[in-house]
C-alpha atoms as a PDB file:
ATOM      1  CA  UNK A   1      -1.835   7.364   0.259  1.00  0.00           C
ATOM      2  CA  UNK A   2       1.163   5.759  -0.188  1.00  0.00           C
ATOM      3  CA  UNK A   3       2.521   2.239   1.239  1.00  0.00           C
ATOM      4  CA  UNK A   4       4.490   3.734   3.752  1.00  0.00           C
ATOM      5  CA  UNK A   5       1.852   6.220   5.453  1.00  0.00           C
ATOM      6  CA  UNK A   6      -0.765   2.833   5.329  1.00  0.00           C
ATOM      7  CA  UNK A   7       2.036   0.532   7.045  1.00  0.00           C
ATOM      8  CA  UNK A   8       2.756   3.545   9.841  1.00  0.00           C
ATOM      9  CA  UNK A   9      -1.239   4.472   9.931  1.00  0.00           C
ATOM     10  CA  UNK A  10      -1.948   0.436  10.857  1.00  0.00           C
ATOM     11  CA  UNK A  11       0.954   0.607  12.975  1.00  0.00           C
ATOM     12  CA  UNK A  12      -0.462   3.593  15.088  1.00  0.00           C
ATOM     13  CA  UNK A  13      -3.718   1.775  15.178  1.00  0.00           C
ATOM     14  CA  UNK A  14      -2.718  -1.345  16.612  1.00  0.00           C
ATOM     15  CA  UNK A  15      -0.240   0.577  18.679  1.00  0.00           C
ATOM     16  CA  UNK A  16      -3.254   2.684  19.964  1.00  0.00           C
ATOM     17  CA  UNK A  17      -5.389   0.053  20.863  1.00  0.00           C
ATOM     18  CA  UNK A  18      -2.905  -1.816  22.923  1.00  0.00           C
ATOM     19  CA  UNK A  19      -2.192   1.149  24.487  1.00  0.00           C
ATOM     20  CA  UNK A  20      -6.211   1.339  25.632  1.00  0.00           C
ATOM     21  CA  UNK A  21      -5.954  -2.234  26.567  1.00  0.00           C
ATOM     22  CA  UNK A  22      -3.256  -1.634  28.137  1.00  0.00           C
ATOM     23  CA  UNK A  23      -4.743   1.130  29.806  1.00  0.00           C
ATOM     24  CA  UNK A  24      -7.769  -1.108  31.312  1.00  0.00           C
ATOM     25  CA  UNK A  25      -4.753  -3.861  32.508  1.00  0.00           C
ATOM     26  CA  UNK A  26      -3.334  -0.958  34.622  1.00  0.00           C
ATOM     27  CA  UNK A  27      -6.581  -0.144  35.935  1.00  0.00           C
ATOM     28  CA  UNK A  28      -7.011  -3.643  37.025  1.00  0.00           C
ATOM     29  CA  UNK A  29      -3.401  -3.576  38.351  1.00  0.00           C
ATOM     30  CA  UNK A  30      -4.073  -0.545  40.331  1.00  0.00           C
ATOM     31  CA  UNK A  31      -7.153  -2.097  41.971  1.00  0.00           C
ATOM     32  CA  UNK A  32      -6.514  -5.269  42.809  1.00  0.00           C
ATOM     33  CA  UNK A  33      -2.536  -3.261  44.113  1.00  0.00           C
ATOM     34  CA  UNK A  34      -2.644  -3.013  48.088  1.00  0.00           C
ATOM     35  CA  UNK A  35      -0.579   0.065  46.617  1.00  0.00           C
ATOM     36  CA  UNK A  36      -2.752   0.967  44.436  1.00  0.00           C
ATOM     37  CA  UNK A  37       0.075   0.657  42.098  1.00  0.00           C
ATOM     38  CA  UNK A  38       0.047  -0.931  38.797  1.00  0.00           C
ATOM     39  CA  UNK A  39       3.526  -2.761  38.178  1.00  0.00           C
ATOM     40  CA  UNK A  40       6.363  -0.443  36.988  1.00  0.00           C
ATOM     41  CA  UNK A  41       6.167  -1.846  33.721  1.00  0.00           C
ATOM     42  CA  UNK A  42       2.462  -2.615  32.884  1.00  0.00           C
ATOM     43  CA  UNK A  43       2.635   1.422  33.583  1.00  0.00           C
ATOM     44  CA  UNK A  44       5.429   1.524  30.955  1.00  0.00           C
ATOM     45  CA  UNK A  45       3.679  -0.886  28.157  1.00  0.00           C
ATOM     46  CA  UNK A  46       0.778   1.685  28.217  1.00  0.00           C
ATOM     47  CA  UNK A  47       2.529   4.527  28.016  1.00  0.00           C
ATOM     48  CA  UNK A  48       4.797   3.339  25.324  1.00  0.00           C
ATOM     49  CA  UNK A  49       1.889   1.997  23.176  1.00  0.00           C
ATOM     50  CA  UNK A  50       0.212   5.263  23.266  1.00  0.00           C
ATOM     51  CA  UNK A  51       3.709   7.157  22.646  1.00  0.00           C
ATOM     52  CA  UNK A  52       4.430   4.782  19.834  1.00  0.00           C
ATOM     53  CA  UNK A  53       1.155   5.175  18.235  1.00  0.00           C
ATOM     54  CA  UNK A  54       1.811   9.055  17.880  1.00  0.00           C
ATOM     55  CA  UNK A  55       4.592   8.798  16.935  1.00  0.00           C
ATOM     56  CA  UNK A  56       3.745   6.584  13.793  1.00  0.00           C
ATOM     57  CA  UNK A  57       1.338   9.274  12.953  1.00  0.00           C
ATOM     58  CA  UNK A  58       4.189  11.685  12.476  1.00  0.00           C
ATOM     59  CA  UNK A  59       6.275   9.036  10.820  1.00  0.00           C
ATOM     60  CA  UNK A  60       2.958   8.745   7.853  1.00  0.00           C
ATOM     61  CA  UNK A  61       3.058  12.620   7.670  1.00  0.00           C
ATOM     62  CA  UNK A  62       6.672  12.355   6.793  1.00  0.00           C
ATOM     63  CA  UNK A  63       6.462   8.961   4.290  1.00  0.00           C
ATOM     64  CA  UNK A  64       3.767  10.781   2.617  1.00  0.00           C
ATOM     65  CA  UNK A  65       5.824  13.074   1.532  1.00  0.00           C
ATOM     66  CA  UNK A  66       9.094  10.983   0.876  1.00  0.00           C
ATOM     67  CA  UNK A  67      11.058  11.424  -2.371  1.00  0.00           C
ATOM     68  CA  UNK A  68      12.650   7.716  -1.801  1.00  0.00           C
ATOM     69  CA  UNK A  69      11.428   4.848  -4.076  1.00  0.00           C
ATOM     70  CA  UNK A  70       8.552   3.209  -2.095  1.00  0.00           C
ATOM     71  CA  UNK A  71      10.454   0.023  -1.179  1.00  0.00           C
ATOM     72  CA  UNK A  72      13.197   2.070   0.781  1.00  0.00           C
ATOM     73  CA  UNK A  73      10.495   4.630   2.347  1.00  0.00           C
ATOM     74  CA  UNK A  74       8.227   1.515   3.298  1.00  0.00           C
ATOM     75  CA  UNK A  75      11.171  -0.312   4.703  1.00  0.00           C
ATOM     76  CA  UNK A  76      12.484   3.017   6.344  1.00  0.00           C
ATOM     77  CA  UNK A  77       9.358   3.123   8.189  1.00  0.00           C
ATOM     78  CA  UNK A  78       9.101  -0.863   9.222  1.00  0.00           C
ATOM     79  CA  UNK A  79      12.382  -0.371  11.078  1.00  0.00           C
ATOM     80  CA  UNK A  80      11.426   1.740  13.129  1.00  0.00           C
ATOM     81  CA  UNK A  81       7.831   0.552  13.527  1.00  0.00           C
ATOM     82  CA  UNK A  82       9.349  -3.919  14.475  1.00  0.00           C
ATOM     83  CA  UNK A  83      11.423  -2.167  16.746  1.00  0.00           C
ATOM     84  CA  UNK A  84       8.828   0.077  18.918  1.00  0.00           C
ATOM     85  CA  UNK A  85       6.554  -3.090  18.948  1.00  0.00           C
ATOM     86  CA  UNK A  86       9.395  -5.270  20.293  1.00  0.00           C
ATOM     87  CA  UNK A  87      10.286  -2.100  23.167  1.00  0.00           C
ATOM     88  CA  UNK A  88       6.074  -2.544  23.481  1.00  0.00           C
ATOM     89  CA  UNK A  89       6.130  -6.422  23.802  1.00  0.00           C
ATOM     90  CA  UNK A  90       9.184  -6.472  25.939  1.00  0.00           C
ATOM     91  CA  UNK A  91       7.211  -4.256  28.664  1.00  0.00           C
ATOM     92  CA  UNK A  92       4.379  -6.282  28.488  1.00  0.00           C
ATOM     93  CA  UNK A  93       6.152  -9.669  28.960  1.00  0.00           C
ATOM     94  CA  UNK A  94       7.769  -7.689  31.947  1.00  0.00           C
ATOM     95  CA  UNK A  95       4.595  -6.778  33.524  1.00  0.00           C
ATOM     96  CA  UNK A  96       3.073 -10.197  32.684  1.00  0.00           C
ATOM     97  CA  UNK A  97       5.935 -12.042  34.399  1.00  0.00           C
ATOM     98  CA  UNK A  98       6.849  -9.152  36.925  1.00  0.00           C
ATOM     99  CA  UNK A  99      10.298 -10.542  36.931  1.00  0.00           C
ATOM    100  CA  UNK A 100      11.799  -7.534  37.159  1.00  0.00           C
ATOM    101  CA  UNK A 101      11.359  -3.454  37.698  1.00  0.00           C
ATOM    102  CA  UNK A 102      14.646  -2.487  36.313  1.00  0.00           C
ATOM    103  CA  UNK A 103      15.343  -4.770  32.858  1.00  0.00           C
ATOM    104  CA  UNK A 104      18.943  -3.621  33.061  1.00  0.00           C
ATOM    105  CA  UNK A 105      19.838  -4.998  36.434  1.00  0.00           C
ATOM    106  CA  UNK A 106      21.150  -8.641  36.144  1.00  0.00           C
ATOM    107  CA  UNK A 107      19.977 -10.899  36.161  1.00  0.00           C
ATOM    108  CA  UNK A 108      18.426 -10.245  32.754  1.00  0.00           C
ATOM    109  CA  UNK A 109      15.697 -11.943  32.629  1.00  0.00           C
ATOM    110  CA  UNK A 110      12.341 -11.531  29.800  1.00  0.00           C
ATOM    111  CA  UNK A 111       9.538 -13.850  30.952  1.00  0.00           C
ATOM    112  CA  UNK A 112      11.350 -17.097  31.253  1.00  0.00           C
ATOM    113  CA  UNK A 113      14.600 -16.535  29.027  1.00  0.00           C
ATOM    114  CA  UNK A 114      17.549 -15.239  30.515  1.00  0.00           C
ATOM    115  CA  UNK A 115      19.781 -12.930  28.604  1.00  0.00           C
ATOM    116  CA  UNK A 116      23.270 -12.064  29.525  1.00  0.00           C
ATOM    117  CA  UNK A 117      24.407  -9.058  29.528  1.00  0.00           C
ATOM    118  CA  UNK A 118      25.810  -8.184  26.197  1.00  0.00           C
ATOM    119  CA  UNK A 119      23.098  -9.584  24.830  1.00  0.00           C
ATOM    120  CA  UNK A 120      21.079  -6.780  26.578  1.00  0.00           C
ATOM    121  CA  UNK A 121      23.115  -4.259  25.527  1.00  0.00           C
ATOM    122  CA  UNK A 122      23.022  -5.460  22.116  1.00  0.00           C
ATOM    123  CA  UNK A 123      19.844  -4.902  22.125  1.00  0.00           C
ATOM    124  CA  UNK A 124      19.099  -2.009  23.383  1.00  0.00           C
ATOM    125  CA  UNK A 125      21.571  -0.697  20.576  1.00  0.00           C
ATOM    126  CA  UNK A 126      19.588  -2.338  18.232  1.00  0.00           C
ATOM    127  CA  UNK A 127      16.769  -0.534  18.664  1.00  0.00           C
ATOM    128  CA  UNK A 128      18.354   2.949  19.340  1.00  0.00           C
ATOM    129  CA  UNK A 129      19.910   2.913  15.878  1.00  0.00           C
ATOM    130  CA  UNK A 130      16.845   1.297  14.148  1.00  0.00           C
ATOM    131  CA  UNK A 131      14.451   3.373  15.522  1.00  0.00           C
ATOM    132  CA  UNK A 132      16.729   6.572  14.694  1.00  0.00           C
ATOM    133  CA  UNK A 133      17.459   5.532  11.055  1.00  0.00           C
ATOM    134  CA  UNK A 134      14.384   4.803   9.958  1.00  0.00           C
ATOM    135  CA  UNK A 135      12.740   7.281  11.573  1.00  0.00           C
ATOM    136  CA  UNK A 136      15.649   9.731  10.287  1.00  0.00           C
ATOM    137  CA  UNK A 137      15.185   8.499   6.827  1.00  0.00           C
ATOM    138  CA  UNK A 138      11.605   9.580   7.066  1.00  0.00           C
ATOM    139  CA  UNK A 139      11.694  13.148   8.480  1.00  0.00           C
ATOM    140  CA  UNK A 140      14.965  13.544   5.977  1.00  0.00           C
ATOM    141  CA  UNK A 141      12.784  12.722   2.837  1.00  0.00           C
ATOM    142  CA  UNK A 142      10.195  15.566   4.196  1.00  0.00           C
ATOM    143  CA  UNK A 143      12.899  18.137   4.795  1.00  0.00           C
ATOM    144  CA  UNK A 144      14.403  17.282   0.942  1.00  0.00           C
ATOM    145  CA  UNK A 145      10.316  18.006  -0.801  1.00  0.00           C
ATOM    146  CA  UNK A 146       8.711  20.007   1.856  1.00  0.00           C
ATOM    147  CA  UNK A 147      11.218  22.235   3.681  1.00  0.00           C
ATOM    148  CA  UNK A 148      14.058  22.776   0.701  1.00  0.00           C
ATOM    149  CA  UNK A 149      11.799  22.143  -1.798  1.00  0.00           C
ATOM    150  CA  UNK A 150      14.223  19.679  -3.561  1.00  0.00           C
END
């Protein structure tokens, strides 16, 4: 197994176990909720862990079979994986802090910083275009060996 599918297997482990943790803090959430409503986005840090940790088990499939040298392919794949843990801590700091159940209505605010707006936006770009490229990199280094046998 190469470097790449170990970085993006660890990934989807740790990403999969927050998700179950994450899982248990919604329960808690839920009960304690005169609702019986976890917080918009303790709901959202679980679900993206879990999402996040699938999807790193396609990204392996793919960097197994990359024809890229190793550093690229690795780094291709830690893109994409920094960015979906910073879209995972971001919801957890959210639900921690419950500042907020809309992050892009002002004010902008992530635990106790306060970001203006651009700054948001800048970020939110960020990982869009990280998360696409590396991940693009990936599945375009599997279509190249596996799917036009190049």
């Amino acid at each position: 197994m190469n470097l790449a599918a170990k970085l993006c297997l660890t990934a989807s482990g740790i990403f999969f176990m927050t998700g179950l943790l994450t899982g248990v803090w919604k329960y808690l959430a839920i009960a304690a909720s005169p609702t019986h409503q976890a917080h918009r986005y303790i709901s959202t840090a679980h679900q993206a862990a879990l999402a996040y940790a699938f999807a790193c088990l396609v990204l392996a499939r793919f960097a197994e079979f990359s024809p890229y040298p190793m550093g690229f392919t690795a780094g291709a794949a830690g893109l994409a994986i920094v960015h979906f843990a910073f879209a995972i801590v971001a919801y957890v700091v959210h639900g921690i802090f419950q500042t907020t159940d809309n992050q892009f209505r002002p004010p902008h605010q992530l635990g106790r910083l306060r970001l203006g707006s651009m700054s948001v936006k800048a970020l939110m770009w960020s990982l869009a275009i990280s998360e696409i490229a590396g991940s693009g990199v990936l599945f375009w280094g599997f279509l190249q060996t596996q799917v036009w046998g190049g």
